[in-house]
Structure formats: structure tokens, C-alpha cells
C-alpha atoms as a PDB file:
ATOM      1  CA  UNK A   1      41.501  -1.740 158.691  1.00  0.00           C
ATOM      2  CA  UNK A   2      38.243  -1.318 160.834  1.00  0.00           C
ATOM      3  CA  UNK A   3      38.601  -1.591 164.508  1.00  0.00           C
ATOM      4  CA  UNK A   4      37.379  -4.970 165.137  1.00  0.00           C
ATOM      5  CA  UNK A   5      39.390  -6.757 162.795  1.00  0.00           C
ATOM      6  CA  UNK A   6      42.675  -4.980 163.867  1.00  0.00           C
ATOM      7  CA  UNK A   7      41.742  -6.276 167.352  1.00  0.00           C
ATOM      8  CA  UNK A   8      41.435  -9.926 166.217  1.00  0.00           C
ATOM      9  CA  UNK A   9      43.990  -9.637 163.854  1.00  0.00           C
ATOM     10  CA  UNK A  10      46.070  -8.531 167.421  1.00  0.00           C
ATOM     11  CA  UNK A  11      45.025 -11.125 169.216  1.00  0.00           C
ATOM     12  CA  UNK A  12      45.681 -14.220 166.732  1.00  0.00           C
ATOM     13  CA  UNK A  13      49.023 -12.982 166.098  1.00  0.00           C
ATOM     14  CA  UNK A  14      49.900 -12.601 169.831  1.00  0.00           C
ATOM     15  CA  UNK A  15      48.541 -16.031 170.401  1.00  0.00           C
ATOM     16  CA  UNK A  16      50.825 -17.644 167.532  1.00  0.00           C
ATOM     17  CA  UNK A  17      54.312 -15.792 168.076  1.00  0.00           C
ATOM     18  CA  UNK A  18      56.925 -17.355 170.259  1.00  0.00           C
ATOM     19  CA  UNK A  19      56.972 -13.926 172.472  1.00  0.00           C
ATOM     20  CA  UNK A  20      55.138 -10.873 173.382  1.00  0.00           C
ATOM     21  CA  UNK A  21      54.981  -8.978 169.661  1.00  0.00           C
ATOM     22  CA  UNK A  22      53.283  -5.513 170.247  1.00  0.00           C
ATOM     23  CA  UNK A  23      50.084  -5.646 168.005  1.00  0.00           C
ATOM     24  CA  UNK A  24      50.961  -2.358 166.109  1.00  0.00           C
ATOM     25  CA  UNK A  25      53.599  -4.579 164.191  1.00  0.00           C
ATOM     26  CA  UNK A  26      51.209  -6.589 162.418  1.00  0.00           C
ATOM     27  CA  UNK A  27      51.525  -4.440 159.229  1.00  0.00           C
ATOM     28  CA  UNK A  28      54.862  -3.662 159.535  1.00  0.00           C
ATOM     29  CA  UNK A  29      55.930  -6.909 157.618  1.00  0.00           C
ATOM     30  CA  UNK A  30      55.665  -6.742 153.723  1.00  0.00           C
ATOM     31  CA  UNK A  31      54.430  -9.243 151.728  1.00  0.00           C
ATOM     32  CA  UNK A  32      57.608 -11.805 150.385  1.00  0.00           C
ATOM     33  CA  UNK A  33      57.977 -11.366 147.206  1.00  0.00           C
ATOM     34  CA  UNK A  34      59.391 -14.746 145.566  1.00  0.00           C
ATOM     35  CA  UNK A  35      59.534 -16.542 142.341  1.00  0.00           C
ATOM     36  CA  UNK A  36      58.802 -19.668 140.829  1.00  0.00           C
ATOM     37  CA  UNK A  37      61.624 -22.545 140.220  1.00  0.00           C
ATOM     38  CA  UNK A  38      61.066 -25.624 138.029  1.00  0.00           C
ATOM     39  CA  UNK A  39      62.354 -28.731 139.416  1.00  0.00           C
ATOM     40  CA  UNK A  40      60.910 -31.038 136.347  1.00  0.00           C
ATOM     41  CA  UNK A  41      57.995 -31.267 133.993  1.00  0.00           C
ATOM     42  CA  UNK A  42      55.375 -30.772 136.036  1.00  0.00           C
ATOM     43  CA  UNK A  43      56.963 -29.970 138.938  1.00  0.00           C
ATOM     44  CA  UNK A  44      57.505 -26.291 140.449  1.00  0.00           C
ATOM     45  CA  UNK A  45      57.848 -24.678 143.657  1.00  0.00           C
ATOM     46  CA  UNK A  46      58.270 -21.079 145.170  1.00  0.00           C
ATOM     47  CA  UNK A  47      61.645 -19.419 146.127  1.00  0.00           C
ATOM     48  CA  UNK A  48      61.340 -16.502 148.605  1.00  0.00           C
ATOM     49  CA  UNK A  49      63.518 -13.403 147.421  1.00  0.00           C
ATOM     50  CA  UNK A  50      62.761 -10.767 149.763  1.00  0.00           C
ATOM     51  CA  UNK A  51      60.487  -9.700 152.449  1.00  0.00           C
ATOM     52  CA  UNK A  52      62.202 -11.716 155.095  1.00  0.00           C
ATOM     53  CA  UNK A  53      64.563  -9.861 157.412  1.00  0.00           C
ATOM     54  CA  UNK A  54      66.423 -12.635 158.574  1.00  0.00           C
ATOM     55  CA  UNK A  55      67.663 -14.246 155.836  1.00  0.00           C
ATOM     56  CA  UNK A  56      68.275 -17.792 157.452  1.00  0.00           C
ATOM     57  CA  UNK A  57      64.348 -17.907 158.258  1.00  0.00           C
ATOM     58  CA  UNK A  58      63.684 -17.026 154.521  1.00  0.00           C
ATOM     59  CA  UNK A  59      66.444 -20.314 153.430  1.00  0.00           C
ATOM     60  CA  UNK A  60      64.264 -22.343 156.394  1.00  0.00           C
ATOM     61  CA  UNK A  61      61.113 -21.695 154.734  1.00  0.00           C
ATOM     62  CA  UNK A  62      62.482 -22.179 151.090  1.00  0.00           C
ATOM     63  CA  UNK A  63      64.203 -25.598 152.151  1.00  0.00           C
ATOM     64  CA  UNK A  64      60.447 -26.746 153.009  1.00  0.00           C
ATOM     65  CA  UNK A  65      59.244 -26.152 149.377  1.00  0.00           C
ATOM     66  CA  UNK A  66      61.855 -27.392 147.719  1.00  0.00           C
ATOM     67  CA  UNK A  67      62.117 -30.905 149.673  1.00  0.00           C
ATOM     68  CA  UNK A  68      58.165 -31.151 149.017  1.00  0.00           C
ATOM     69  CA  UNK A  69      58.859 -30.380 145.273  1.00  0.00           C
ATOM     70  CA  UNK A  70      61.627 -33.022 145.570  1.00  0.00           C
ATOM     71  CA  UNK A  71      59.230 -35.502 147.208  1.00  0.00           C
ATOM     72  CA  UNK A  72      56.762 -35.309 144.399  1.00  0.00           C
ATOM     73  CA  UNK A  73      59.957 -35.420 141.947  1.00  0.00           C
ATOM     74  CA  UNK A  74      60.912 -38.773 143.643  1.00  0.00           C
ATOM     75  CA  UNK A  75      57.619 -40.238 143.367  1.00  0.00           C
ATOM     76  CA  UNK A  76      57.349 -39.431 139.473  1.00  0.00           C
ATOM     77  CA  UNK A  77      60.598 -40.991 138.557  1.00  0.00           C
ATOM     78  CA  UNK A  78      59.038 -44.050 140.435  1.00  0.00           C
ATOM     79  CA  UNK A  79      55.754 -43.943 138.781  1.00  0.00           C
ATOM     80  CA  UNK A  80      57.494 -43.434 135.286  1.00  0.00           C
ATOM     81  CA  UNK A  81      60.255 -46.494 135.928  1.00  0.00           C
ATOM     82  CA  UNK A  82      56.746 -48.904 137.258  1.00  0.00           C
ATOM     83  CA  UNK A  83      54.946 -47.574 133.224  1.00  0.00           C
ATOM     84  CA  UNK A  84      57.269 -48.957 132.118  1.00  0.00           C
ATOM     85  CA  UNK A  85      56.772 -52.655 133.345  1.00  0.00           C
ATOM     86  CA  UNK A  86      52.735 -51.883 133.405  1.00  0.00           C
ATOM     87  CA  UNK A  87      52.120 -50.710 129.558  1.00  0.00           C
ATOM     88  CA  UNK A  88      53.381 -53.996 128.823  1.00  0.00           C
ATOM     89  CA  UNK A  89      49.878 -55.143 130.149  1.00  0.00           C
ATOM     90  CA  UNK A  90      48.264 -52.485 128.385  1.00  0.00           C
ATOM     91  CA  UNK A  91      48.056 -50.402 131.061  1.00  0.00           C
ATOM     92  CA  UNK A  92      46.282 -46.999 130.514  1.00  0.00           C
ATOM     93  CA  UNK A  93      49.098 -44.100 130.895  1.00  0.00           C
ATOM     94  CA  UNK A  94      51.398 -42.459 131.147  1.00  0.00           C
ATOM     95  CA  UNK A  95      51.961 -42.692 134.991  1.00  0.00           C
ATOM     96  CA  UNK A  96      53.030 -39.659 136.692  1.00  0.00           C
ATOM     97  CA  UNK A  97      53.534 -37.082 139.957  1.00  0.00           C
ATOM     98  CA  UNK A  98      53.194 -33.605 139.443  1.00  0.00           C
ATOM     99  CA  UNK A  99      52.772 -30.587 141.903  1.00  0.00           C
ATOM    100  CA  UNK A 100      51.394 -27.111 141.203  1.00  0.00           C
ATOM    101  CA  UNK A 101      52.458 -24.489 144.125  1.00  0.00           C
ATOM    102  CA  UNK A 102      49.931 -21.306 144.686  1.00  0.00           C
ATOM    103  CA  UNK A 103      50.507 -18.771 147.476  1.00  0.00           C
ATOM    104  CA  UNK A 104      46.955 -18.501 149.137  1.00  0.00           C
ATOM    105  CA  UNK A 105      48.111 -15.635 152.113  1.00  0.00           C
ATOM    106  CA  UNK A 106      50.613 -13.449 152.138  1.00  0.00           C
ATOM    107  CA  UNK A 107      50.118 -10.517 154.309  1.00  0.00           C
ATOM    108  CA  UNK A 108      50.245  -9.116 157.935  1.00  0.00           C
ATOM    109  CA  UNK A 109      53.273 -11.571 158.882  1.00  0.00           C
ATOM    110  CA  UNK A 110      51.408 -14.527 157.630  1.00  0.00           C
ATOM    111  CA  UNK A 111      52.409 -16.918 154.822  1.00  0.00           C
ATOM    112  CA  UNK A 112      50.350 -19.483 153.262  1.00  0.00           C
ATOM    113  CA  UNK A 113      51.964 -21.740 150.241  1.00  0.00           C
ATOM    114  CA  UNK A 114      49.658 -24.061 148.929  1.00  0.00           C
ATOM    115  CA  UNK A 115      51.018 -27.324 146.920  1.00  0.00           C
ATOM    116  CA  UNK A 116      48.415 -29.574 144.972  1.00  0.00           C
ATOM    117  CA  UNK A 117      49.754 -32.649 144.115  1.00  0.00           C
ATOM    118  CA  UNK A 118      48.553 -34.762 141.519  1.00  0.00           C
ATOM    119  CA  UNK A 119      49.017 -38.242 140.577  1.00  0.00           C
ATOM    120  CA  UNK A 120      47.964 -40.900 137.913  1.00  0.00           C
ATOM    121  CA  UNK A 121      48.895 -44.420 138.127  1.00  0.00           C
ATOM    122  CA  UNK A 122      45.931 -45.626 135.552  1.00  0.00           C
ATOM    123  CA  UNK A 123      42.095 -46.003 136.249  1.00  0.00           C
ATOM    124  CA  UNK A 124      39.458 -43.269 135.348  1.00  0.00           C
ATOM    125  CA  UNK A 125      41.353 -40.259 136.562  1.00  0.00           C
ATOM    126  CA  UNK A 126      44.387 -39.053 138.395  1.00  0.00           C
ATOM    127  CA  UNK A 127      44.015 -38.265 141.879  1.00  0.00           C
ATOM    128  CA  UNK A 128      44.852 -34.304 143.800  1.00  0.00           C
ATOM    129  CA  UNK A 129      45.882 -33.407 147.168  1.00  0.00           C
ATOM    130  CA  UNK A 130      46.484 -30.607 149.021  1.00  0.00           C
ATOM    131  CA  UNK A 131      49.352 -29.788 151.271  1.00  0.00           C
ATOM    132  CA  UNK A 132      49.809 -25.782 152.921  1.00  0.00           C
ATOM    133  CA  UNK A 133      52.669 -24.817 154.586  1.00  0.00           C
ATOM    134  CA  UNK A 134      51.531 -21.865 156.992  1.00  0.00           C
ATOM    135  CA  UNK A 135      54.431 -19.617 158.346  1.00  0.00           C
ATOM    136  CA  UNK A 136      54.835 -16.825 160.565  1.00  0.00           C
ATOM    137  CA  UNK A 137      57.769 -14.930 158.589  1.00  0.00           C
ATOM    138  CA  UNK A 138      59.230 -12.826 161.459  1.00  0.00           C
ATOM    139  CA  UNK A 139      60.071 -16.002 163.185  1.00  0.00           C
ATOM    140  CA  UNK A 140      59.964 -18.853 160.594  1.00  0.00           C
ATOM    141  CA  UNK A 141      57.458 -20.837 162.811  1.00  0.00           C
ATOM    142  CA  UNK A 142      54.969 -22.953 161.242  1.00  0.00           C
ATOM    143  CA  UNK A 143      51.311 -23.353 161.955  1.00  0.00           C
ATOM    144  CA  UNK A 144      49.495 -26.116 162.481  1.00  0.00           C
ATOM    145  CA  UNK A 145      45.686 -26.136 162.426  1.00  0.00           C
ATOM    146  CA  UNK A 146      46.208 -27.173 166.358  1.00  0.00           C
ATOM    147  CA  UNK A 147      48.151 -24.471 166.793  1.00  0.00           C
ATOM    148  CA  UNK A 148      45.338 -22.174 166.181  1.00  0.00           C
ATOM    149  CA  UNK A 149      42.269 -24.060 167.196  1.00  0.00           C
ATOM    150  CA  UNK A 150      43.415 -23.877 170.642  1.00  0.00           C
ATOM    151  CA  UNK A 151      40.986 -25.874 172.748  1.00  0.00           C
ATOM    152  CA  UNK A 152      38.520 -28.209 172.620  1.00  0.00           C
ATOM    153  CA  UNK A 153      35.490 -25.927 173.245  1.00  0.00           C
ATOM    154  CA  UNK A 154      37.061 -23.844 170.081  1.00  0.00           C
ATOM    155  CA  UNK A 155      37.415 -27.047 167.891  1.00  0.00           C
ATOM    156  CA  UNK A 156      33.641 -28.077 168.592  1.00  0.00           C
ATOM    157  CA  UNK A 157      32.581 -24.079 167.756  1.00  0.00           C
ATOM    158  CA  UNK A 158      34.717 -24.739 164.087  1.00  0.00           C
ATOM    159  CA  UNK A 159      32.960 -28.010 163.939  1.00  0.00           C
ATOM    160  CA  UNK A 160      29.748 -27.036 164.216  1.00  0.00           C
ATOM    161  CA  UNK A 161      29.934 -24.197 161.860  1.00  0.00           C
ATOM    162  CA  UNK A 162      31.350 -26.360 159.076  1.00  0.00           C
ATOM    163  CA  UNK A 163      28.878 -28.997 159.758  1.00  0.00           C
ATOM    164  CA  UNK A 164      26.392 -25.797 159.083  1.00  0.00           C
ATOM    165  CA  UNK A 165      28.008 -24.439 156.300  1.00  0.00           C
ATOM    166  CA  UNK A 166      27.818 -28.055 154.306  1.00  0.00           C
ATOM    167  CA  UNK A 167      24.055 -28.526 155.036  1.00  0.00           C
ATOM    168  CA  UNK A 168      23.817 -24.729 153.277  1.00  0.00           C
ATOM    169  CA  UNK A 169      26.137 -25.222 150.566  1.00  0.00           C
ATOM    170  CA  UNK A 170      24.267 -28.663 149.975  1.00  0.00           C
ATOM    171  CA  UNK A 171      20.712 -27.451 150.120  1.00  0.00           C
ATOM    172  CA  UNK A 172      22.003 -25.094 147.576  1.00  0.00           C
ATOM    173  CA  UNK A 173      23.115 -27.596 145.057  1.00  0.00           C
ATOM    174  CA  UNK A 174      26.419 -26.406 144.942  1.00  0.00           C
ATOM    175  CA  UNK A 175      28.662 -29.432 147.100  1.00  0.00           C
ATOM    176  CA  UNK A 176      26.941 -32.875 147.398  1.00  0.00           C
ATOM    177  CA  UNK A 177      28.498 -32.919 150.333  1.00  0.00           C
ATOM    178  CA  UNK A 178      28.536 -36.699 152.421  1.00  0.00           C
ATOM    179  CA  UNK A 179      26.923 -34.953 155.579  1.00  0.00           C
ATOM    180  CA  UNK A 180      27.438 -38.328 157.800  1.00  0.00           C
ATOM    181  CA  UNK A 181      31.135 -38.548 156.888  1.00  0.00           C
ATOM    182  CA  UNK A 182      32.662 -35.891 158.208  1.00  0.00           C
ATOM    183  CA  UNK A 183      33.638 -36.105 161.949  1.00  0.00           C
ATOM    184  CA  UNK A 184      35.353 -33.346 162.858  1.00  0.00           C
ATOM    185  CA  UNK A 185      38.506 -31.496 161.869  1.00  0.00           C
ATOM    186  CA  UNK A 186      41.861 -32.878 162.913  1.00  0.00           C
ATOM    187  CA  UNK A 187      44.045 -30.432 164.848  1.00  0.00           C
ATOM    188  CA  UNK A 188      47.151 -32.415 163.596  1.00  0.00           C
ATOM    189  CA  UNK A 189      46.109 -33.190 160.489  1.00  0.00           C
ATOM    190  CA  UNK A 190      44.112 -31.582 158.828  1.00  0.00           C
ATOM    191  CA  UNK A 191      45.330 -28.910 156.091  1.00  0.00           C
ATOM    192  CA  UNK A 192      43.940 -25.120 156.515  1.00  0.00           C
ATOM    193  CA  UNK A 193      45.377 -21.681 155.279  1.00  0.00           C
ATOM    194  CA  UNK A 194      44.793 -18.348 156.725  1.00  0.00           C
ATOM    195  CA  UNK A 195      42.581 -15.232 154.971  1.00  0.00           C
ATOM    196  CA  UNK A 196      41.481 -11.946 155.216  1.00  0.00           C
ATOM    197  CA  UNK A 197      39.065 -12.380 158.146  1.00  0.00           C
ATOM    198  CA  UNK A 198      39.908 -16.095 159.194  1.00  0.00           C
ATOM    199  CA  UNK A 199      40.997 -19.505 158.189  1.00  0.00           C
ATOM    200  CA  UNK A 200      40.164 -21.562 155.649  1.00  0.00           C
ATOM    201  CA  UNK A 201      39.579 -25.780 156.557  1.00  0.00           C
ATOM    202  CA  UNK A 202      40.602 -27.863 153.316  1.00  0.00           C
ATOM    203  CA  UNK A 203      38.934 -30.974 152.240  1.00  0.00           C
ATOM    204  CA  UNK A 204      40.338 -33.425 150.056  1.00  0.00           C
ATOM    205  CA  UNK A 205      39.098 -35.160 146.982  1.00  0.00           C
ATOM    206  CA  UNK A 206      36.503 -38.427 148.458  1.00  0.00           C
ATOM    207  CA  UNK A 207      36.994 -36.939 152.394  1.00  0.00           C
ATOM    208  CA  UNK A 208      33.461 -35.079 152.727  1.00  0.00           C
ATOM    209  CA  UNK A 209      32.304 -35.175 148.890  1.00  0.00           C
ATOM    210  CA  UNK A 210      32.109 -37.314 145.865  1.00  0.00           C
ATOM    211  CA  UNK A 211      35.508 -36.759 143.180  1.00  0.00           C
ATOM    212  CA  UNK A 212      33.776 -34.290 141.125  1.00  0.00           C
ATOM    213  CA  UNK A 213      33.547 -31.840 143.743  1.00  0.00           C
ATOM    214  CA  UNK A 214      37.488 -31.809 144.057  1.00  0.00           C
ATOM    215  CA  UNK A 215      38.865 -30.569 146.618  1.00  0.00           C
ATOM    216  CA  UNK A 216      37.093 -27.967 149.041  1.00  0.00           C
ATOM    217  CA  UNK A 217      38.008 -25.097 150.654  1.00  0.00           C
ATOM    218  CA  UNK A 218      35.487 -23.505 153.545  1.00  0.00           C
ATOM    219  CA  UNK A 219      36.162 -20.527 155.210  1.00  0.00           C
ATOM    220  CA  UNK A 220      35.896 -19.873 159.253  1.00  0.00           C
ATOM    221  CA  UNK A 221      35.316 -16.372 160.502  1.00  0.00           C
ATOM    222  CA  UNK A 222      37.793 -15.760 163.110  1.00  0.00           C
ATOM    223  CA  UNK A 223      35.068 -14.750 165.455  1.00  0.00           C
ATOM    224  CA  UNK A 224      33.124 -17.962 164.907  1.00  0.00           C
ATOM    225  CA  UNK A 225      35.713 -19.614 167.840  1.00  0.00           C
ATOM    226  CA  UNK A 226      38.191 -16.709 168.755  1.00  0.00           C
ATOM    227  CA  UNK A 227      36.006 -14.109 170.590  1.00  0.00           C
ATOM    228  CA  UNK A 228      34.071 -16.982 172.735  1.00  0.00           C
ATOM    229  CA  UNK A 229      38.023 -16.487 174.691  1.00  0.00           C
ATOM    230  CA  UNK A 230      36.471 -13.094 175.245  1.00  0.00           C
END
């Protein structure tokens, strides 16, 4: 780990943890190791096994994917009971809910579980979302995107550079991105995972760009907002 990066790396993970944690700790927590448990068809979500010290943080952070597996379980039972009233109008089908769980992060004390969600209730296609759950696993805590976008002079420094990024990525041909829609993350909001040198600001299906761009993930340096607190 080069010198710079061990110094932001410090200073994000001092400015998330509920107390003082002495920087040299940050790779002194293992990656969780964990497996994958089917709910239903379609429907899977990850259990830790180990990494975790304290094993009632590790049951915290499993009860969170399990109740979002269970969510997406609830909603295809009621998709699959409202088929069966619709394919009597010829309804296209089946209708469902499913969920597929990836874990994005998993390093230096940091956790990030992805969950796309997709749905179909007829029409063209089915419809995606993404939902990550970002934890600190010495302390359980989870991140919000306000939590590390810390003020406002911060949030318009993340702004701008995804507002740059698009125009990039769009004069390339690569996202036909909808340059006049997007406004502006939401620090509440807004879904995000961490990386290797940063964060990553998630975009849903319609939100920035047309369906067959799908969802989109763009990355955010750390030192694009963090060492302006410098």
C-alpha cells in the first residue's frame, strides 16, 4: 500500500468509526468469508461465517440480508397470486420478484453487499434495481452515502466530477447518458459502494440513462472531495 493511499485510507476510516480507531488497524480486519443461502427460486442472499469478531455484529449484519431477501420473497408470492387473475386477460408472463446478491467490497474493515432486484409484472421487459448495504464490520455500523459525503462543499466537488465523467463517457459513445436529468446525488438516498481507491455512485435503470444502459456504476476518487478537508 503506497503512502498516499494508506493516508486516505486513515483518514476515511477515522471519519466513519464511532471512536478514535488508530489508523494502523485498517488491515488488521480480514475479509468475511460467507456463503450463499437460497430463500426461493430466484431468490438468494449472503450469510456471514467468519471474519467478524463479535459475533452479534456478524447476526446484525446477516439479519439485514435476509429481511431484504424476505422482502423480495414477499413481493413474488404477490406478483405470482395477481398472474394468476391477469393471464386470464392474456396477460404476458409469468409475473415475478427475484434478487441476485454480489459482494462488491470486502476489505480493510469495509463491507459492501450489493442486491439487484428484479421484477416483471408484463410489458416489454422486467425492471432492476439496486440496493448496497455498506458496513463497517468492527462495529456493525452502516454507511450511508451522507455519511461519507460530509458537507456540502464535498457533495458539489462529487457532483461536479460525475457531471464530468458523463459528458466523457457520452462523447465516447459508451452511456447515452440524459446530461439535463441528473441533479445531483442524494446524501440519503442515493445507493453507492466503496472500492479500492474510492466510492462508487450507482444509477438506476431510466435515472440518468435510457433502459438499455442498465444500471450504472461511476467511480469517485477519494481525493476528488476528501483532501479539499486538507
Amino acid at each position: 500500500m503506497n503512502i498516499k493511499r494508506f493516508f486516505m485510507l486513515a483518514l476515511v476510516l477515522c471519519l466513519f468509526s464511532w471512536g478514535s480507531v488508530p489508523s494502523a488497524q485498517a488491515d488488521n480486519c480480514p475479509p468475511v468469508q460467507y456463503k450463499m443461502q437460497r430463500l426461493s427460486e430466484g431468490i438468494t442472499y449472503p450469510v456471514i461465517q467468519s471474519g467478524i469478531e463479535d459475533q452479534q455484529i456478524a447476526d446484525q449484519i446477516n439479519r439485514v440480508f435476509r429481511k431484504h431477501a424476505e422482502k423480495v420473497k414477499k413481493t413474488d408470492e404477490e406478483y405470482k397470486k395477481q398472474y394468476e387473475h391477469d393471464q386470464l386477460i392474456s396477460a404476458a408472463g409469468p409475473y415475478y420478484a427475484h434478487t441476485l446478491p454480489s459482494v462488491l467490497f470486502n476489505k480493510e474493515c469495509l463491507l459492501s453487499v450489493s442486491f439487484v432486484d428484479e421484477s416483471y409484472t408484463g410489458g416489454a421487459h422486467g425492471m432492476h434495481h439496486e440496493t448496497v448495504y455498506n458496513f463497517d464490520t468492527r462495529s456493525g455500523r452502516r454507511f450511508l452515502l451522507k455519511d461519507v459525503i460530509r458537507s456540502t462543499h464535498e457533495e458539489k466537488l462529487v457532483n461536479r466530477y460525475l457531471k464530468q465523467q458523463m459528458e466523457k463517457l457520452k462523447k465516447e459513445g459508451r452511456y447515452d447518458f440524459f446530461l439535463d436529468a441528473f441533479k445531483g446525488v442524494d446524501l440519503k438516498k442515493s445507493q453507492f459502494a466503496f472500492n479500492d481507491h474510492g466510492i462508487e455512485i450507482i444509477f438506476q435503470e431510466y435515472e440518468v440513462a435510457p433502459y438499455s444502459n442498465g444500471i450504472i456504476h461511476l467511480k469517485v476518487p477519494y481525493h476528488v472531495f476528501v483532501d479539499h478537508q486538507q
